[in-house]
Protein backbone atom coordinates (compact mmCIF):
# COMPACT_ATOMS: atom_id res chain seq x y z
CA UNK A 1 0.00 0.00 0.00
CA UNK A 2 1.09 3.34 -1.08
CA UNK A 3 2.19 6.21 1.91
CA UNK A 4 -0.06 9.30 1.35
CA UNK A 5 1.43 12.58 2.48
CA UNK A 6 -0.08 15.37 3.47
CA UNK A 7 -0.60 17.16 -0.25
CA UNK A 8 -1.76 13.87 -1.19
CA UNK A 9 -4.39 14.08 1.04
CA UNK A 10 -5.26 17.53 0.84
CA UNK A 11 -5.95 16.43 -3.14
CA UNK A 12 -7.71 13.19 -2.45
CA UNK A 13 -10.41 15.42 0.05
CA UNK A 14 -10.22 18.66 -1.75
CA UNK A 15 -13.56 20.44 -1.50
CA UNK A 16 -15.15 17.27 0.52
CA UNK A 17 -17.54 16.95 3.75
CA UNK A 18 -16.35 14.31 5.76
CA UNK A 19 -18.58 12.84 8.54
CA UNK A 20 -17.02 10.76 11.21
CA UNK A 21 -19.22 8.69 14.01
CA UNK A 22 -18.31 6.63 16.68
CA UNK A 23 -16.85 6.41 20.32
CA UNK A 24 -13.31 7.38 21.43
CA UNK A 25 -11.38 5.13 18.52
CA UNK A 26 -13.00 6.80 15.75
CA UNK A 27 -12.34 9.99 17.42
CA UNK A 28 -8.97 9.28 17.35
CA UNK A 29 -9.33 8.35 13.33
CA UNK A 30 -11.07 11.75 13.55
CA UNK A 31 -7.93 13.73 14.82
CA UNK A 32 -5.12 11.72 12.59
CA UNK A 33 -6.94 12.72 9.30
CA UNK A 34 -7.07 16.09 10.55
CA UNK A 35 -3.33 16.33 11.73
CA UNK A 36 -2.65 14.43 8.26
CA UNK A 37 -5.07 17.31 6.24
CA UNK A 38 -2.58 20.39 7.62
CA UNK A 39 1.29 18.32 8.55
CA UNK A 40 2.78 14.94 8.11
CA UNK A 41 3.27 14.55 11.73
CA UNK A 42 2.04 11.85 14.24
CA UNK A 43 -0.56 12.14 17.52
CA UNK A 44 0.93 12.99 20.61
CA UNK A 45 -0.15 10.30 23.43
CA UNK A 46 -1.63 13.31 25.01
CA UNK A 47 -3.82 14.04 21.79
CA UNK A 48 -4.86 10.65 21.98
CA UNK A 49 -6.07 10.73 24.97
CA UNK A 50 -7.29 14.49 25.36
CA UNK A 51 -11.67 14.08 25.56
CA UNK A 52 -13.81 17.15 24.91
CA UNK A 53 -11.09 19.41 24.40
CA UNK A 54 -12.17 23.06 23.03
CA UNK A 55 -9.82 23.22 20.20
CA UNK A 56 -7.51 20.10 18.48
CA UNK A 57 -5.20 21.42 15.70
CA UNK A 58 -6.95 24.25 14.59
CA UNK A 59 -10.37 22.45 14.92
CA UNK A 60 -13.21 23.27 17.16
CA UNK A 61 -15.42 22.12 19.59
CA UNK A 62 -19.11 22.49 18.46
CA UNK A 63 -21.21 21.19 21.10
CA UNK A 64 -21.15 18.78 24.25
CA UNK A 65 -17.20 17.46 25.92
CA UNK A 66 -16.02 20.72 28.16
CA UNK A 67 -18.24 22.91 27.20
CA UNK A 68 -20.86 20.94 29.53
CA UNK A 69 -20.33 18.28 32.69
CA UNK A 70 -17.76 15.73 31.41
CA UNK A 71 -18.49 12.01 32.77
CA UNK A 72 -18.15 8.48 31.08
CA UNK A 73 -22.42 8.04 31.14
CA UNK A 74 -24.17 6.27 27.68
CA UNK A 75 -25.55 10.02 27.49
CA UNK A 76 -22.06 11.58 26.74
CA UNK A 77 -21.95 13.84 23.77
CA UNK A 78 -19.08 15.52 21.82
CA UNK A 79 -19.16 16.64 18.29
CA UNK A 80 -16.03 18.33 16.85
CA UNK A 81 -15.13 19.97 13.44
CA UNK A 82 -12.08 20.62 11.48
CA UNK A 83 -12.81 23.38 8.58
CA UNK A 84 -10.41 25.30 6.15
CA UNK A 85 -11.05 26.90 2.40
CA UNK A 86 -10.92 23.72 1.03
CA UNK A 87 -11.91 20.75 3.29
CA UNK A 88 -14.60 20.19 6.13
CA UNK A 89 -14.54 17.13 8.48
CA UNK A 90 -16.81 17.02 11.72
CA UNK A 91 -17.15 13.93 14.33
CA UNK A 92 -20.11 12.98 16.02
CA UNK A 93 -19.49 10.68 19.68
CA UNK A 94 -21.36 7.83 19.61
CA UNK A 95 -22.68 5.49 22.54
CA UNK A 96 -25.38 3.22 20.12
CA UNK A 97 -24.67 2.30 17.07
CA UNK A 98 -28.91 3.16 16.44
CA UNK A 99 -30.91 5.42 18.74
CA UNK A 100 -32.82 8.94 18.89
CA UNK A 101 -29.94 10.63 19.06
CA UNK A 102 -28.42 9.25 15.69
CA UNK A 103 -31.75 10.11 14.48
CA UNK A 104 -31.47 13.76 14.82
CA UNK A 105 -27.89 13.41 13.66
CA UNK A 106 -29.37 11.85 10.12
CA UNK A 107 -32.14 14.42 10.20
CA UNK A 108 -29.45 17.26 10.76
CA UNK A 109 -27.64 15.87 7.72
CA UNK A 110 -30.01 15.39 5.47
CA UNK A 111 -31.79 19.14 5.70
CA UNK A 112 -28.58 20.85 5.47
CA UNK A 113 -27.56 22.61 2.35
CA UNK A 114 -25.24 19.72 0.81
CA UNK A 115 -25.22 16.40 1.63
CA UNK A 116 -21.71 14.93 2.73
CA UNK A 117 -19.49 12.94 0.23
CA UNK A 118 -18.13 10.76 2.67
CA UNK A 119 -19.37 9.17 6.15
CA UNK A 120 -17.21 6.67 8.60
CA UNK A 121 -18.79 4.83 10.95
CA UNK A 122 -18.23 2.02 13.72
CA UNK A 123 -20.18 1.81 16.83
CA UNK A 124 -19.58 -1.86 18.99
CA UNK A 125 -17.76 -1.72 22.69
CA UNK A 126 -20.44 0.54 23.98
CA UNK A 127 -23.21 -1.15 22.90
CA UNK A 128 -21.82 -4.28 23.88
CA UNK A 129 -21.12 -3.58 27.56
CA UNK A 130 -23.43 -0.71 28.48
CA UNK A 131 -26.82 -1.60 28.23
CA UNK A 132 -27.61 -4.83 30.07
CA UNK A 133 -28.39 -7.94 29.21
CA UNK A 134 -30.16 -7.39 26.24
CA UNK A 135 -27.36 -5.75 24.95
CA UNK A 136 -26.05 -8.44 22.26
CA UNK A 137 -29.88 -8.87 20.40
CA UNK A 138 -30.81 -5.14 20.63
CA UNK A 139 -27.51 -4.24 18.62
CA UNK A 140 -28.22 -6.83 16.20
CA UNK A 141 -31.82 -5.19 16.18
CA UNK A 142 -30.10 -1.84 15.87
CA UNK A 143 -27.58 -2.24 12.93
CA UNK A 144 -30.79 -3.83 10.87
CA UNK A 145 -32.56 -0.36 11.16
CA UNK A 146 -29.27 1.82 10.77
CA UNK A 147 -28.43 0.52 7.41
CA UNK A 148 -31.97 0.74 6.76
CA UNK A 149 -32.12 3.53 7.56
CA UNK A 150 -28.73 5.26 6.03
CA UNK A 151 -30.01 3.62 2.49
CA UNK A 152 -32.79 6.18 2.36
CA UNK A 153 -31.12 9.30 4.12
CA UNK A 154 -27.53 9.04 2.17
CA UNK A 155 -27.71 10.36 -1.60
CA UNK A 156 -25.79 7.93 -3.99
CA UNK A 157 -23.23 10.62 -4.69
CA UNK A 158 -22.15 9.58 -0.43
CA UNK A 159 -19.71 7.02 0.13
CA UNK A 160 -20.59 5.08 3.10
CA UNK A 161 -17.69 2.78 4.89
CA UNK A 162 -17.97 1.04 7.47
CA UNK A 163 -15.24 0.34 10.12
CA UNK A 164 -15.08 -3.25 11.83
CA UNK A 165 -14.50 -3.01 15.92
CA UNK A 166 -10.85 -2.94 16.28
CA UNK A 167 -9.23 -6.17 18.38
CA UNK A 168 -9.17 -5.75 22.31
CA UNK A 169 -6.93 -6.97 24.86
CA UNK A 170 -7.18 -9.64 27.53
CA UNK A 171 -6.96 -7.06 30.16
CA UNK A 172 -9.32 -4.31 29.73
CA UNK A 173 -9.20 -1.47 32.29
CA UNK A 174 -10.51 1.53 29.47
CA UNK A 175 -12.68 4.35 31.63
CA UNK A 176 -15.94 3.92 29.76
CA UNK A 177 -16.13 0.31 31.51
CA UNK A 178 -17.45 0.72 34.64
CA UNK A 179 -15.24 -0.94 36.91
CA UNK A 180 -17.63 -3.90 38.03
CA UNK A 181 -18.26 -4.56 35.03
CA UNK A 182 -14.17 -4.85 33.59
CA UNK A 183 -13.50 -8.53 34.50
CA UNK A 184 -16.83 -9.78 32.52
CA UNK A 185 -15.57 -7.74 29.66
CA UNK A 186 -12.06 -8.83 30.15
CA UNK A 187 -13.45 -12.33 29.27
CA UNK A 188 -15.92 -11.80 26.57
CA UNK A 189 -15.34 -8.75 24.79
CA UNK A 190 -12.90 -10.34 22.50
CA UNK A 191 -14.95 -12.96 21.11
CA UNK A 192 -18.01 -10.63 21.29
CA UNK A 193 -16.17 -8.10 19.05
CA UNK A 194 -15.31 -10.93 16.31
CA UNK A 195 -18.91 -11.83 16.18
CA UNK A 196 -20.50 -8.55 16.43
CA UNK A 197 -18.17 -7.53 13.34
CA UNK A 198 -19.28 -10.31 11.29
CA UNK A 199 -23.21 -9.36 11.98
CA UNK A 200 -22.60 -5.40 11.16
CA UNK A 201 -20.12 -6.39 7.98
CA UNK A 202 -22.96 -8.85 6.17
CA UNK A 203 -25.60 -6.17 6.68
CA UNK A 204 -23.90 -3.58 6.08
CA UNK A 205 -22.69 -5.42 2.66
CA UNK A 206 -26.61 -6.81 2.48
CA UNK A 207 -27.31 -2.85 1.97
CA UNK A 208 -24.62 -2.07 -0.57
CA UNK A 209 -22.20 -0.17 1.72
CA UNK A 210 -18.69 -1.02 2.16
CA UNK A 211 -16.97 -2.35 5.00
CA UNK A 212 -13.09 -1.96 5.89
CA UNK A 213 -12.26 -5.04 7.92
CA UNK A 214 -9.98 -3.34 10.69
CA UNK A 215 -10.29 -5.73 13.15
CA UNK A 216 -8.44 -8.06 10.21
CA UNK A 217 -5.64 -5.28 9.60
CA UNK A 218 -4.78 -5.10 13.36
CA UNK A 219 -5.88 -8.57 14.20
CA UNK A 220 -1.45 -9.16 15.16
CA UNK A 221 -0.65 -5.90 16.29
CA UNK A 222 -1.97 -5.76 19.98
CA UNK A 223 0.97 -6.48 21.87
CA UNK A 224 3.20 -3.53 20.20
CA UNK A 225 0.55 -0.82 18.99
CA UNK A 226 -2.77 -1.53 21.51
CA UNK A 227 -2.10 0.97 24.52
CA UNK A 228 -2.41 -0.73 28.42
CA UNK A 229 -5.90 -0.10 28.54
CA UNK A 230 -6.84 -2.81 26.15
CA UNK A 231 -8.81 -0.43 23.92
CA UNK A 232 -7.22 2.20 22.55
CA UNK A 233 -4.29 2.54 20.35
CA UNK A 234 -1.25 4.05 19.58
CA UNK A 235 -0.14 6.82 16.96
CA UNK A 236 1.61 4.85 14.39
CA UNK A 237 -1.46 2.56 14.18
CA UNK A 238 -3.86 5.05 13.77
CA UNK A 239 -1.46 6.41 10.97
CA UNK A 240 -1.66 2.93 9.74
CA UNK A 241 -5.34 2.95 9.75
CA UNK A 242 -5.81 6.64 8.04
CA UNK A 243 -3.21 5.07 5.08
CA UNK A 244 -5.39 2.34 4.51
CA UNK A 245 -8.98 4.28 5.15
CA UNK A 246 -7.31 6.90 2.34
CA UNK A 247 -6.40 4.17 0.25
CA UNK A 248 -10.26 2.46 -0.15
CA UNK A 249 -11.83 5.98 -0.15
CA UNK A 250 -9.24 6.54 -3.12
CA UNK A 251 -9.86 2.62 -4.87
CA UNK A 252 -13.78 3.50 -4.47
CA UNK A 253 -13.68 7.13 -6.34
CA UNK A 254 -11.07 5.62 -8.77
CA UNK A 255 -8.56 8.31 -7.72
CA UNK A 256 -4.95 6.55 -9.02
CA UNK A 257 -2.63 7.12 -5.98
CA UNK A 258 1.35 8.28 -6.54
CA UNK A 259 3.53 5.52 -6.90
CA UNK A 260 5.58 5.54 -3.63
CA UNK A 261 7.09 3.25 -0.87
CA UNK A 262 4.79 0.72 1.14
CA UNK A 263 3.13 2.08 4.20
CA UNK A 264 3.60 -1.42 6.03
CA UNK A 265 6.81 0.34 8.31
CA UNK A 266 3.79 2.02 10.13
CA UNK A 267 2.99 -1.19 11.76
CA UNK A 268 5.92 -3.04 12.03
CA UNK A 269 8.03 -0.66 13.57
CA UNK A 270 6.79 2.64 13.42
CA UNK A 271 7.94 5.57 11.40
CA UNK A 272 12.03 5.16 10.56
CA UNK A 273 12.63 8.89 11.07
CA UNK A 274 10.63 11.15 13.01
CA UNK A 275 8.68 10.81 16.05
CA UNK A 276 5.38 11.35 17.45
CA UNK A 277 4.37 14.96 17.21
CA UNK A 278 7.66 15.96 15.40
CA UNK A 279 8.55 16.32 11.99
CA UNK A 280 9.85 14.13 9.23
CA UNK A 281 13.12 14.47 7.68
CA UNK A 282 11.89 14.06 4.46
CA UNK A 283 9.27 15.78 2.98
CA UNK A 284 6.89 15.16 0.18
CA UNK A 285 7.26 16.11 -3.00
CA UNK A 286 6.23 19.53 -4.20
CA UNK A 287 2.79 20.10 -5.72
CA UNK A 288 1.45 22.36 -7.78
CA UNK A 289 -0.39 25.31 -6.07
CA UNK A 290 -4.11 24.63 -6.14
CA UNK A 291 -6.77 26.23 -8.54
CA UNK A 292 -9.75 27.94 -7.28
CA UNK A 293 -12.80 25.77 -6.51
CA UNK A 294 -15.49 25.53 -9.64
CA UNK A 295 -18.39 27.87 -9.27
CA UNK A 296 -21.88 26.12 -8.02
CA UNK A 297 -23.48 23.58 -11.09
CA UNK A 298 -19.92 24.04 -13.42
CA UNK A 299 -18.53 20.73 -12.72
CA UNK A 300 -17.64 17.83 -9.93
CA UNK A 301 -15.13 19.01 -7.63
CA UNK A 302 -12.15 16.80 -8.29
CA UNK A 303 -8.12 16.35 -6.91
CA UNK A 304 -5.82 18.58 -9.28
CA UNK A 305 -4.31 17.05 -11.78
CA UNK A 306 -0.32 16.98 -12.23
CA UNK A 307 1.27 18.90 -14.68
CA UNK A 308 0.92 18.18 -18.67
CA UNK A 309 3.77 15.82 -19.99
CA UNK A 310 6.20 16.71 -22.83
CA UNK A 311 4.29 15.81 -25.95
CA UNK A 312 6.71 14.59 -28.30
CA UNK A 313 6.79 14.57 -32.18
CA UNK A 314 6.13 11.35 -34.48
CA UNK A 315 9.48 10.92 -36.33
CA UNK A 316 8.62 10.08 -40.56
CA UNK A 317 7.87 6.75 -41.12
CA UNK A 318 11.14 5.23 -42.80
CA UNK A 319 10.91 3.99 -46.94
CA UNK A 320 8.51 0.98 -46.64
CA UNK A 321 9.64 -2.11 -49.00
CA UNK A 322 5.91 -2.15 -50.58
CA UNK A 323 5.62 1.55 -51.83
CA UNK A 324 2.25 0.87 -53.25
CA UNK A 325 0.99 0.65 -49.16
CA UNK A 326 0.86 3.44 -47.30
CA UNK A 327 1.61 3.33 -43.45
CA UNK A 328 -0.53 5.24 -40.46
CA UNK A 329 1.88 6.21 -37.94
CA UNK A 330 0.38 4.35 -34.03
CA UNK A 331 -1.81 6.52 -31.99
CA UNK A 332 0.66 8.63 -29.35
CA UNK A 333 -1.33 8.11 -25.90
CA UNK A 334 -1.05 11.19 -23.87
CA UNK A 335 -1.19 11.20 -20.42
CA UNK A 336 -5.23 12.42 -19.61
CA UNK A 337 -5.70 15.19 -17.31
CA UNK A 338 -8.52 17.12 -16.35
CA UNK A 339 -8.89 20.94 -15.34
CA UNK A 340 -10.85 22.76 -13.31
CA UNK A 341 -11.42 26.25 -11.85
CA UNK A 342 -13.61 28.22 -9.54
CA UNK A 343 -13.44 30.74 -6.49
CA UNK A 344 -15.76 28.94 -3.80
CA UNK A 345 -14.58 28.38 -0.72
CA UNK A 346 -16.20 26.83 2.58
CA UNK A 347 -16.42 29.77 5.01
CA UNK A 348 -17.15 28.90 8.54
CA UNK A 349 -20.63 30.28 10.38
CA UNK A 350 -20.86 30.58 14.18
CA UNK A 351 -24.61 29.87 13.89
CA UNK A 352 -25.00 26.90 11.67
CA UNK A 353 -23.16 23.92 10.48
CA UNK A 354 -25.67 23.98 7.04
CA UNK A 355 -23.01 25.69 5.10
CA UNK A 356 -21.06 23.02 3.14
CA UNK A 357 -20.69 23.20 -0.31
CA UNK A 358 -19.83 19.95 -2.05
CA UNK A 359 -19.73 18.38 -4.93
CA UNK A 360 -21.84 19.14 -8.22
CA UNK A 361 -23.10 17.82 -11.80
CA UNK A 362 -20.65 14.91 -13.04
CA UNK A 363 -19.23 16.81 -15.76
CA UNK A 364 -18.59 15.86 -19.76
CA UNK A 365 -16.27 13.15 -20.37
CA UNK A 366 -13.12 13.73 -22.95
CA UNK A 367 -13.91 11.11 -25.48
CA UNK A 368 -11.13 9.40 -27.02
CA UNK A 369 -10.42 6.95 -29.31
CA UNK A 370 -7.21 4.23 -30.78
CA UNK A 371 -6.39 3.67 -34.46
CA UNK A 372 -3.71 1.07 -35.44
CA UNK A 373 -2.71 -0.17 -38.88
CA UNK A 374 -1.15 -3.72 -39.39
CA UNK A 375 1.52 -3.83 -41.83
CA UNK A 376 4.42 -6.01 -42.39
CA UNK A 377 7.56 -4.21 -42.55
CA UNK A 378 9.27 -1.99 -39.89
CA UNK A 379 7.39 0.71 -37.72
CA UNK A 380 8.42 3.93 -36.71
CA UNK A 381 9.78 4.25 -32.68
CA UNK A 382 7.53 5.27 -30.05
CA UNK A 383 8.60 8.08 -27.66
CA UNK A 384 9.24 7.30 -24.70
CA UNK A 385 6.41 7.54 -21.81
CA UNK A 386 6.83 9.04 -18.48
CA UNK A 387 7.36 5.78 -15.91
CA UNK A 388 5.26 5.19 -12.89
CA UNK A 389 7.91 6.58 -10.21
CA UNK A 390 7.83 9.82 -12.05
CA UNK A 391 4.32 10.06 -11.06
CA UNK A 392 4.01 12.83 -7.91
CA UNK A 393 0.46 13.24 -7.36
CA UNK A 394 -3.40 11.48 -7.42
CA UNK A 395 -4.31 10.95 -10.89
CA UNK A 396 -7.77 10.40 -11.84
CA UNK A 397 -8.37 8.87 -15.59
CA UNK A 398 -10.74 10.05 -17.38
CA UNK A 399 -12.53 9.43 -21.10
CA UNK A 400 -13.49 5.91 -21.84
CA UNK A 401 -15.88 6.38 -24.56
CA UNK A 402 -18.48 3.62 -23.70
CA UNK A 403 -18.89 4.29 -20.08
CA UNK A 404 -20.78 7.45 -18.90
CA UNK A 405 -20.95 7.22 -14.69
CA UNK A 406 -22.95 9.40 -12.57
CA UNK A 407 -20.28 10.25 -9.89
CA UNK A 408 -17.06 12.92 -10.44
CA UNK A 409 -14.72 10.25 -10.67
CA UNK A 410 -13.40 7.39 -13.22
CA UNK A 411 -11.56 4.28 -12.32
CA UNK A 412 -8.15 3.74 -13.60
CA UNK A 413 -9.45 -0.22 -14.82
CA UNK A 414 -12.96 0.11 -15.98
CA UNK A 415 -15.77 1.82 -15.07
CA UNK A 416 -16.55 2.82 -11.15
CA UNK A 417 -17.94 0.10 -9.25
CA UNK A 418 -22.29 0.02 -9.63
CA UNK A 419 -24.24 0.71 -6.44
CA UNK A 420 -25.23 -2.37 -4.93
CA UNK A 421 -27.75 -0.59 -2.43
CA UNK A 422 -31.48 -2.06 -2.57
CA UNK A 423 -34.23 -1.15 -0.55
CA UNK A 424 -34.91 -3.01 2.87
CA UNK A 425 -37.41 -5.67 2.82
CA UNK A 426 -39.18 -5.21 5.84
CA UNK A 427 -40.01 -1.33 7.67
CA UNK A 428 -38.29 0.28 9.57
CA UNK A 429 -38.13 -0.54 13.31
CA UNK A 430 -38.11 2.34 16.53
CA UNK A 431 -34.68 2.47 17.73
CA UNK A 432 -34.35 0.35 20.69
């Protein structure tokens, strides 16, 4: 898997809402992407374990975590966003994977202005251990109506992914376990979390979404990366799970990633050079500066493309033996890239979070198409191509002339995968 830097990043979210939900681990995916958005450094342990803070790396604290009573109750709220010219992310803290509160989350979503282009969500530990005994058949209960119920709230322009529950340890001491209750979970969880993850990932995939097996990522990794409390984790893992979060994100919009080194040192043994909270010694390749954002209905908002290649000129065909048969030099491919321009920006307001602009219209495809001529005899050279480590930034291919898709973005195989979500068989249920 390829190691996304910070520009990469930047281009790979540029002019995207970003919805993160969950407890205190997807917080912590939360605050990586938005220390990876602005600097290629890693979390501090003290970010990672900061709750309800006011501000996070030039983020803010909307509602809920210090700016009420903090406490480690199933009513706990927090809800944090990071916003700049160019990219928007907010979190919502999660206790139920399905309840009234999720509801007005949806609700909130859905009547704003524009609808977000991406949403990550995992909800499992609390629902596991804080809500009696009925806990294991009401969350089944509960992830049948949330996908349900995301199917007819999320426009098919939203990419939906779902996180597994992350491995725990044997000895399980986190705060939002009451302490009576730590030995029962010490003994279960572990199993519980394999199982619940197999019940959320078939119907989520039963709905259409997609799932990002985590739990199968980290699966050998507690004893170096899972902190003492059996829960949480460290910073190079949650690097390690932003890398490979970016890299489905950029395999589902068909966004061709920059041909780099493997991110695998994240997990084996952390970052070579640098350290948590400081900076690297080497720094990313140089990007173009950005164009201005298209203007409202022009286009889909898409990463920049990297600069034009040389074209070079078709040398004369040499004297063919057969002078009767003339000879069509090959088609030249060009390397595709696509343009765009605007001056929109998002622009914060104190009184609403309904102020998101996203993306538009899929725009008009460059059509193109391959002639070839079969001769005997010899054929003029072809110039030479620029090579796949010469490639510094996210390239997205467009122009296959048979394929038309609905979404901003083209795969760099074939067309963009089909939308597999159907509508649920049975109504909905009330959250339980």
């Amino acid at each position: 898997m390829v190691h996304l830097w910070t520009a990469d990043v930047q281009q790979l979210l540029h002019n995207k809402f970003v919805v993160i939900l969950g407890d205190s681990v997807q917080r912590a995916v939360y605050k990586d992407l938005v220390l990876l958005l602005q600097k290629n450094d890693l979390l501090t342990l003290s970010q990672l374990k900061a709750k309800g803070e006011h501000s996070f790396e030039q983020d803010r604290l909307v509602s809920g975590g210090q700016q009420g009573r903090m406490h480690n109750g199933i009513q706990y709220r927090e809800v944090r966003q990071f916003c700049s010219d160019h990219h928007l992310v907010r979190f919502y803290f999660l206790t139920r994977v399905y309840s009234d509160y999720l509801e007005d989350i949806l609700e909130e979503l859905q009547s704003g202005e524009h609808a977000p282009d991406l949403v990550i969500m995992n909800s499992c530990l609390w629902d596991l251990t804080r809500y009696g005994e009925d806990s294991w058949p009401s969350y089944l209960r509960n992830l049948e109506s949330l996908f349900g119920r995301l199917h007819h709230v999320l426009p098919e322009s939203c990419l939906f992914v779902w996180n597994t529950a992350m491995p725990v340890g044997d000895n399980i001491t986190s705060g939002f376990i009451p302490p009576e209750l730590r030995a029962t979970a010490s003994l279960h969880l572990k199993i519980q979390v394999i199982e619940a993850n197999f019940y959320s990932s078939a119907e989520a995939q039963k709905q259409g979404f997609d799932v990002l097996d985590l739990h199968f990522h980290f699966r050998r990794h507690t004893e170096k990366h899972l902190q003492p409390d059996g829960v949480h984790w460290n910073e190079c893992a949650h690097r390690h799970l932003s890398q490979l979060l970016l890299a489905h994100v950029a395999d589902a919009w068909g966004v061709e990633l920059p041909q780099r080194n493997s991110v695998s040192k994240w997990i084996k043994g952390g970052p070579a050079r640098g350290r948590a909270g400081g900076r690297w010694d080497r720094q990313p390749q140089a990007f173009p500066p950005p164009r201005p954002l298209p203007l409202r209905g022009r286009g889909p908002l898409l990463p920049l493309p990297a600069p034009h290649s040389v074209r070079f000129p078709v040398p004369p065909p040499p004297p063919h033996p057969f002078p009767s048969r003339q000879v069509m030099p090959p088609f030249v491919p060009y390397r595709q890239d696509a343009c765009f321009s605007s001056d929109h920006h998002f622009q914060e307001d104190p009184f609403s979070l309904n102020h998101f602009h996203s993306g538009a219209s899929p725009s008009t495809q460059t059509e193109f198409a391959f002639e070839a001529d079969f001769v005997f005899g010899p054929q003029p050279p072809m110039p030479p191509l620029p090579l796949p480590s010469q490639q510094c930034a996210p390239v997205v291919h467009r122009g296959f002339p048979r394929y038309h898709p609905r979404g901003p973005y083209m795969p760099r195989r074939g067309p963009p995968r089909p939308s597999r979500r159907r509508a649920p068989a049975h109504p909905e249920p009330k959250p339980q």
